[in-house]
Protein backbone atom coordinates (compact mmCIF):
# COMPACT_ATOMS: atom_id res chain seq x y z
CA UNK A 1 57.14 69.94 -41.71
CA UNK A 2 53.52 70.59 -41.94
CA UNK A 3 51.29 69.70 -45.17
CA UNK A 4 48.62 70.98 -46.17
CA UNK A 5 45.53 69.67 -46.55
CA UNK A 6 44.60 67.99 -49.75
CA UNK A 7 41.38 69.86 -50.56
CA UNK A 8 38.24 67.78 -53.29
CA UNK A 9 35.84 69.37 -53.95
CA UNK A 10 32.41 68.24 -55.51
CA UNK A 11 31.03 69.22 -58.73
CA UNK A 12 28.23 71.31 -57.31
CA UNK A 13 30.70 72.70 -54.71
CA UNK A 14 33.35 73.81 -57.52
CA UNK A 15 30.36 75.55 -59.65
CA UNK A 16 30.26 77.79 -56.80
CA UNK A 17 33.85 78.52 -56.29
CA UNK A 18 33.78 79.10 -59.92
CA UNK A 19 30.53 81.27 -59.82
CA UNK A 20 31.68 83.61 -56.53
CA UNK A 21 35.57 83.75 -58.34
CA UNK A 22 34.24 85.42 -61.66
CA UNK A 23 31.19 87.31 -60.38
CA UNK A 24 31.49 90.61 -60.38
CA UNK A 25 28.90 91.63 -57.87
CA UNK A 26 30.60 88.90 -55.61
CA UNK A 27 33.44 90.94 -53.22
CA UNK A 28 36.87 91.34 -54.07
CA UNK A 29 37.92 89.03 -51.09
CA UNK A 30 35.30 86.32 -50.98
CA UNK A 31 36.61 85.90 -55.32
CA UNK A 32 39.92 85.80 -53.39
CA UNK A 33 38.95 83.07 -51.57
CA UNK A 34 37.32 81.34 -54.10
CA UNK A 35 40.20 81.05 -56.27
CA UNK A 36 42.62 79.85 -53.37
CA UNK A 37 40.20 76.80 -52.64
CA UNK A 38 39.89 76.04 -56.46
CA UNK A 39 43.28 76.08 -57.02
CA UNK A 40 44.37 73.93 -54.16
CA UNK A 41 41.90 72.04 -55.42
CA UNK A 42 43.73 71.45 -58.77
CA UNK A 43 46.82 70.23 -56.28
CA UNK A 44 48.45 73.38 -56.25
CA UNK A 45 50.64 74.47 -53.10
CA UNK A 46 50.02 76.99 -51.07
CA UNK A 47 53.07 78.76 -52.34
CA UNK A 48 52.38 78.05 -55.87
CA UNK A 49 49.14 79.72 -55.45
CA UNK A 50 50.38 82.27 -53.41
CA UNK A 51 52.61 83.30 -56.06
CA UNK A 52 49.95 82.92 -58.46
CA UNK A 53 47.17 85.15 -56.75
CA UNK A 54 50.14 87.82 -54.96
CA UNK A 55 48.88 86.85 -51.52
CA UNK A 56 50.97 85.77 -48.62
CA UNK A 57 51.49 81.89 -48.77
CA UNK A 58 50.04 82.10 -44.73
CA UNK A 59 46.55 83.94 -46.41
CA UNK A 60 46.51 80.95 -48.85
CA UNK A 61 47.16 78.31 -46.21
CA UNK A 62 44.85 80.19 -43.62
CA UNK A 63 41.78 79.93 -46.49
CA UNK A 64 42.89 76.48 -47.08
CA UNK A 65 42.43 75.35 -43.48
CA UNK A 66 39.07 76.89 -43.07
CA UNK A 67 37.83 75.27 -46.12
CA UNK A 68 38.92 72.01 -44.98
CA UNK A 69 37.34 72.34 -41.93
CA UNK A 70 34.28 74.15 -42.66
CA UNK A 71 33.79 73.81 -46.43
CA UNK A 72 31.62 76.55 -48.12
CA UNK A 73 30.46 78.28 -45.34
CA UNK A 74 34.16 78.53 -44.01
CA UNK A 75 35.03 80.61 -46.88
CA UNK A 76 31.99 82.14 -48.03
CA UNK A 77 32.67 85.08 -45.18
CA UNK A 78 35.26 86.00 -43.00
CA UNK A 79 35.85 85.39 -39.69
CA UNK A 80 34.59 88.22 -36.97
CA UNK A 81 37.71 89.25 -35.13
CA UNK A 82 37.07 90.58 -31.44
CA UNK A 83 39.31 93.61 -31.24
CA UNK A 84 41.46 93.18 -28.41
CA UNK A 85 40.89 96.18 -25.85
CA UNK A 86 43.83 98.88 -25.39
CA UNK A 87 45.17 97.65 -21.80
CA UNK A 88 45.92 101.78 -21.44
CA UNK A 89 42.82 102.38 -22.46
CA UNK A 90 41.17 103.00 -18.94
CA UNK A 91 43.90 104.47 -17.41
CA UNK A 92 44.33 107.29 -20.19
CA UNK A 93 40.50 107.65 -20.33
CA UNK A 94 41.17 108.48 -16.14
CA UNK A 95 43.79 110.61 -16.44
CA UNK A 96 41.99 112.67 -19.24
CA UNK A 97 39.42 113.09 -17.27
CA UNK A 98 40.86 114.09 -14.04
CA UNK A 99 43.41 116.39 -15.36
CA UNK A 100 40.13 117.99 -17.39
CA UNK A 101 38.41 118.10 -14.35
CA UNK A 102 41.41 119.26 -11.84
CA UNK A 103 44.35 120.74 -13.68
CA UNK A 104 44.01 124.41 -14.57
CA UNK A 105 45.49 124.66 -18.25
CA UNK A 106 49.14 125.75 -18.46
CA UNK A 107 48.15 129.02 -20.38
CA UNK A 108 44.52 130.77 -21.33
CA UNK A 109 41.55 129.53 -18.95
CA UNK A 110 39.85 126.62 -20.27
CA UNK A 111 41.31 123.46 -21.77
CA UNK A 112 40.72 122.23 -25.68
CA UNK A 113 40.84 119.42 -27.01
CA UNK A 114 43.96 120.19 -28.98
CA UNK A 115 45.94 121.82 -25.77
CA UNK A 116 45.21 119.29 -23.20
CA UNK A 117 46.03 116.54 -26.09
CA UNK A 118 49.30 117.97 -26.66
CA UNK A 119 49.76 118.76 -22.75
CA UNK A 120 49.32 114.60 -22.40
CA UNK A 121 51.06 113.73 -25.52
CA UNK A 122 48.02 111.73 -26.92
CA UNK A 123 45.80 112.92 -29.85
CA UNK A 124 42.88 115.29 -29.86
CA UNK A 125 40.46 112.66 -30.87
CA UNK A 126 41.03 110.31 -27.94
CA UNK A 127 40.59 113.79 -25.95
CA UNK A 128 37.28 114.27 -27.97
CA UNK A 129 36.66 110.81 -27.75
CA UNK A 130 36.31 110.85 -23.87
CA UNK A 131 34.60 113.84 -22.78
CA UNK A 132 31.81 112.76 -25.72
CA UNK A 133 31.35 109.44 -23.77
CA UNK A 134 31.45 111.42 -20.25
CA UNK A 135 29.05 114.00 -21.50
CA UNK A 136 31.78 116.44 -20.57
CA UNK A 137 31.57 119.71 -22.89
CA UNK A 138 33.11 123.41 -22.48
CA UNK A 139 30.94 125.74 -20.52
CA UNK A 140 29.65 129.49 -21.60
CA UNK A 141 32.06 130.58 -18.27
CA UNK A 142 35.51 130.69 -19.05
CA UNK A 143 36.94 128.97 -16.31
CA UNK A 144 33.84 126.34 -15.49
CA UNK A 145 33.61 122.82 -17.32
CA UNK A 146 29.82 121.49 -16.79
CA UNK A 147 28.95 117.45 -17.37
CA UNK A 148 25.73 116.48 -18.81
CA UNK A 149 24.31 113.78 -18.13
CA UNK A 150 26.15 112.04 -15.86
């Protein structure tokens, strides 16, 4: 079973725990945070303050780790998180654009956002999303798509 690590915390240290937990023009998460350390501080469990705070006891243990290792600075801002890429992402961004760019629409002349999304079973927005990055737009001409651009 793991334990947690016992978190002490300095005087000067715990003044600003206290100061970022009550201020109000502090953020609602970074108070969060503050409380979590102070509290394990006091030799609470992660459960205990879990239950205390209504935060998942991983959150609290998560907080508690980063102090330990990092101290203020570990919990004075969150981590960045790299958003993992879509691995479909490049392939539906291809097949949007060729069937734009090759397949006549099943009915009218021209293809909109909102028919060839439902024609690929994706949303409009993705649609939207990649002829705006391909400079791709609807021509005057009925039946003529023109890039800019590229």
């Amino acid at each position: 079973m793991r334990m947690a690590p016992k978190i002490s915390v300095t005087d000067e240290v715990r003044q600003t725990l206290q100061e970022w937990a009550t201020s109000e023009s502090s953020s609602a998460r970074r108070s969060a945070r503050a409380r979590i350390v102070l509290m394990a501080a006091d030799g609470m469990t992660n459960l205990e303050i879990a239950d205390a705070l209504g935060l998942d006891r991983r959150v609290v243990g998560r907080w508690r780790q980063r102090f330990a290792g990092q101290g203020l600075k570990g919990v004075e801002r969150e981590a960045s998180r790299r958003r993992r890429p879509s691995p479909f992402r490049e392939r539906l961004t291809r097949l949007i654009l060729e069937t734009t760019l090759t397949t006549p629409p099943p009915q009218g002349t021209r293809w909109t956002t909102r028919t060839l999304a439902a024609f690929l079973n994706v949303s409009r927005c993705r649609v939207d999303r990649v002829w705006r990055a391909h400079g791709i737009r609807l021509g005057v001409c009925t039946d003529r798509l023109q890039t800019v651009g590229r």
